[in-house]
C-alpha atoms as a PDB file:
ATOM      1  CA  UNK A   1      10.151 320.335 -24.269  1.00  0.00           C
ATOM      2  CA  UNK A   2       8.690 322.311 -21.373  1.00  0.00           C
ATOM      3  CA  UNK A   3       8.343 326.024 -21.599  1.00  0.00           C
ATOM      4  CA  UNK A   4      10.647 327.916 -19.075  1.00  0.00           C
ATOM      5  CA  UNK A   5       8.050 329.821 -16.339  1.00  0.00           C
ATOM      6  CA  UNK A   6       9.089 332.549 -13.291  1.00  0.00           C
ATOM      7  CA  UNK A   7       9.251 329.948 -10.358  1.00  0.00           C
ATOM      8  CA  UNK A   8       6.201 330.749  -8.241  1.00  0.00           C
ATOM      9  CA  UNK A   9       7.079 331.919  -4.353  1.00  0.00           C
ATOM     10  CA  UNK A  10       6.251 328.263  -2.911  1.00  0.00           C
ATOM     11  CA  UNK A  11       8.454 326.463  -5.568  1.00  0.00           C
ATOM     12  CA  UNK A  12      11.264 328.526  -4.615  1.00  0.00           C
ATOM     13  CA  UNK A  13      10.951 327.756  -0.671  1.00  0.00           C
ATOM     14  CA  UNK A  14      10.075 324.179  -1.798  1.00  0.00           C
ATOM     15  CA  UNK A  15      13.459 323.882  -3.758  1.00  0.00           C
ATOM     16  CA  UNK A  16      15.603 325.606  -0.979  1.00  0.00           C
ATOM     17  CA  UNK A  17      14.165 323.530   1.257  1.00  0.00           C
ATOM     18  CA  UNK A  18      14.813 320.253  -0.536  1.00  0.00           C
ATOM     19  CA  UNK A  19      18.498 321.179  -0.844  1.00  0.00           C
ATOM     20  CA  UNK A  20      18.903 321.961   2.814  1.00  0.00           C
ATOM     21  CA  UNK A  21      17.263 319.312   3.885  1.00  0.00           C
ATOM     22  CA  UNK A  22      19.394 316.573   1.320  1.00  0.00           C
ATOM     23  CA  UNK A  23      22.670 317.682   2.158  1.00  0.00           C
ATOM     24  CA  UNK A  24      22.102 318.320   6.150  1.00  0.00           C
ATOM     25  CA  UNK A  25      20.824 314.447   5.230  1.00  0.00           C
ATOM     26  CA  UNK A  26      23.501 313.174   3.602  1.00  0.00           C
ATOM     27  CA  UNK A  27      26.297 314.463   6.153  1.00  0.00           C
ATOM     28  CA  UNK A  28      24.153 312.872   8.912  1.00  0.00           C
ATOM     29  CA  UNK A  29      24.373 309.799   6.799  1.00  0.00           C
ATOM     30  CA  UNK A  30      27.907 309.448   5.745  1.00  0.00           C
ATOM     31  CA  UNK A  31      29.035 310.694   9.827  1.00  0.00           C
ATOM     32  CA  UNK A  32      26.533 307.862  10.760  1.00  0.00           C
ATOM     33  CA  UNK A  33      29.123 305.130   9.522  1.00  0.00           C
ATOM     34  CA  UNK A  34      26.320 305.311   5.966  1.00  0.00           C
ATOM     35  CA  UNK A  35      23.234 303.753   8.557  1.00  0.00           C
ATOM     36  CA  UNK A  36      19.899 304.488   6.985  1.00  0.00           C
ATOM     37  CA  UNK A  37      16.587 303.967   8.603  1.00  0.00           C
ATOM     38  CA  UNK A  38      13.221 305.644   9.727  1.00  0.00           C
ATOM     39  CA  UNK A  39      14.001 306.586  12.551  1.00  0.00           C
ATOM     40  CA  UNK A  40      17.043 308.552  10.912  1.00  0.00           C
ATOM     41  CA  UNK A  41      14.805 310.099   8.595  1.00  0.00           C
ATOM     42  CA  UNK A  42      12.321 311.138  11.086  1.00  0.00           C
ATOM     43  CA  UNK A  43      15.015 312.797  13.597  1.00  0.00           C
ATOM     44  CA  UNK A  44      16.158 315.198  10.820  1.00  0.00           C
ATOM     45  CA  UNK A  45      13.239 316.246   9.713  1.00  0.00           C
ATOM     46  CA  UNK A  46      12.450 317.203  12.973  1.00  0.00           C
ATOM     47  CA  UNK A  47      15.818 318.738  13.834  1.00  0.00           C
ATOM     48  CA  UNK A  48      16.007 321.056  10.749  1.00  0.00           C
ATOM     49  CA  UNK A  49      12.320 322.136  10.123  1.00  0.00           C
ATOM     50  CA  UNK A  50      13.234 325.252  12.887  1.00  0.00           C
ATOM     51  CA  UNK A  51      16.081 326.363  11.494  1.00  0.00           C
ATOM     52  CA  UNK A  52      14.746 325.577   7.942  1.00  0.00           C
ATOM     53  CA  UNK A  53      11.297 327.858   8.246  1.00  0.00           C
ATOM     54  CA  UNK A  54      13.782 330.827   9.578  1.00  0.00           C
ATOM     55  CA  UNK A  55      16.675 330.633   6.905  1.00  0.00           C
ATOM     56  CA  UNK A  56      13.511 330.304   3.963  1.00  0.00           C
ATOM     57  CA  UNK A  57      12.097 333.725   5.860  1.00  0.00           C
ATOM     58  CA  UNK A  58      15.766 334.977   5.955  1.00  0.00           C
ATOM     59  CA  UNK A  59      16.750 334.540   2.684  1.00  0.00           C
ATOM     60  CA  UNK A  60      13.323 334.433   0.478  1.00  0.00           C
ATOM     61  CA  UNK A  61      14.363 337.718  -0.948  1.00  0.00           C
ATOM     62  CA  UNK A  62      17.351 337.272  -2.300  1.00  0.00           C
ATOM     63  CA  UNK A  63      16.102 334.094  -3.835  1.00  0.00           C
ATOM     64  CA  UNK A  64      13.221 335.718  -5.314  1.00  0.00           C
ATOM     65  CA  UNK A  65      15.665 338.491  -7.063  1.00  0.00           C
ATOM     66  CA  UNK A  66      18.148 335.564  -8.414  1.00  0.00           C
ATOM     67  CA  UNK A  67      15.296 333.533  -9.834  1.00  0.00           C
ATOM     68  CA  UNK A  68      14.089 336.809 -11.999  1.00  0.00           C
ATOM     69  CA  UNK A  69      17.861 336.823 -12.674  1.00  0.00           C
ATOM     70  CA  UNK A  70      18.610 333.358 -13.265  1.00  0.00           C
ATOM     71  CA  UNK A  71      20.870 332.573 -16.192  1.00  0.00           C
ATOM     72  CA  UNK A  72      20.949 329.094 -17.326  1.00  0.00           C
ATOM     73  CA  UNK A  73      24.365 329.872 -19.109  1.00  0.00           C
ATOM     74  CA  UNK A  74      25.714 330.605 -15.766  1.00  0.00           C
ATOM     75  CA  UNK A  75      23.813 327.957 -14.339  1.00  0.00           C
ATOM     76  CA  UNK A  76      25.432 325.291 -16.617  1.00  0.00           C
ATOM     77  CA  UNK A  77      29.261 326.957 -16.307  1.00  0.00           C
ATOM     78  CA  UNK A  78      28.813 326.339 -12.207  1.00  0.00           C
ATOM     79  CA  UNK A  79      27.659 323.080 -12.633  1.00  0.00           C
ATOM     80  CA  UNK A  80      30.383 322.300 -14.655  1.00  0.00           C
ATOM     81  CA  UNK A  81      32.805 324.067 -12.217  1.00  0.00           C
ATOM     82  CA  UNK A  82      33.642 327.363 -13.904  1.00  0.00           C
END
């Protein structure tokens, strides 16, 4: 069992980023008739780095406050839809 830890500054953009970047991914995907390729990949990486570097500057405050805050209770009752 790992000990919990305060998520450092770059694991916190990393993690934002990563969810972003999957779900702006997946829409592409599924509105793409579910066509995967390289050249897929490549395009939205490109097309959301922009808008991904200003969002991470926007918002890296308020991420930083609910990650001192972060209750795995209430964690686990929104993944479970409550």
């Amino acid at each position: 069992m790992s000990v919990p830890h305060d998520p450092s500054d770059r694991e916190l953009r990393e993690a934002r980023w990563t969810a972003y970047a999957l779900g702006q991914l997946a829409r592409r995907y599924y509105a793409g008739g579910r066509v995967m390729n390289a050249a897929v990949l490549h395009e939205t990486f490109q097309t959301l780095l922009g808008p991904a570097k200003e969002m991470q500057e926007k918002y890296l405050p308020q991420i930083r406050q609910e990650a001192r805050t972060l209750d795995m209770g209430r964690v686990m009752a929104m993944v479970r839809g409550g």
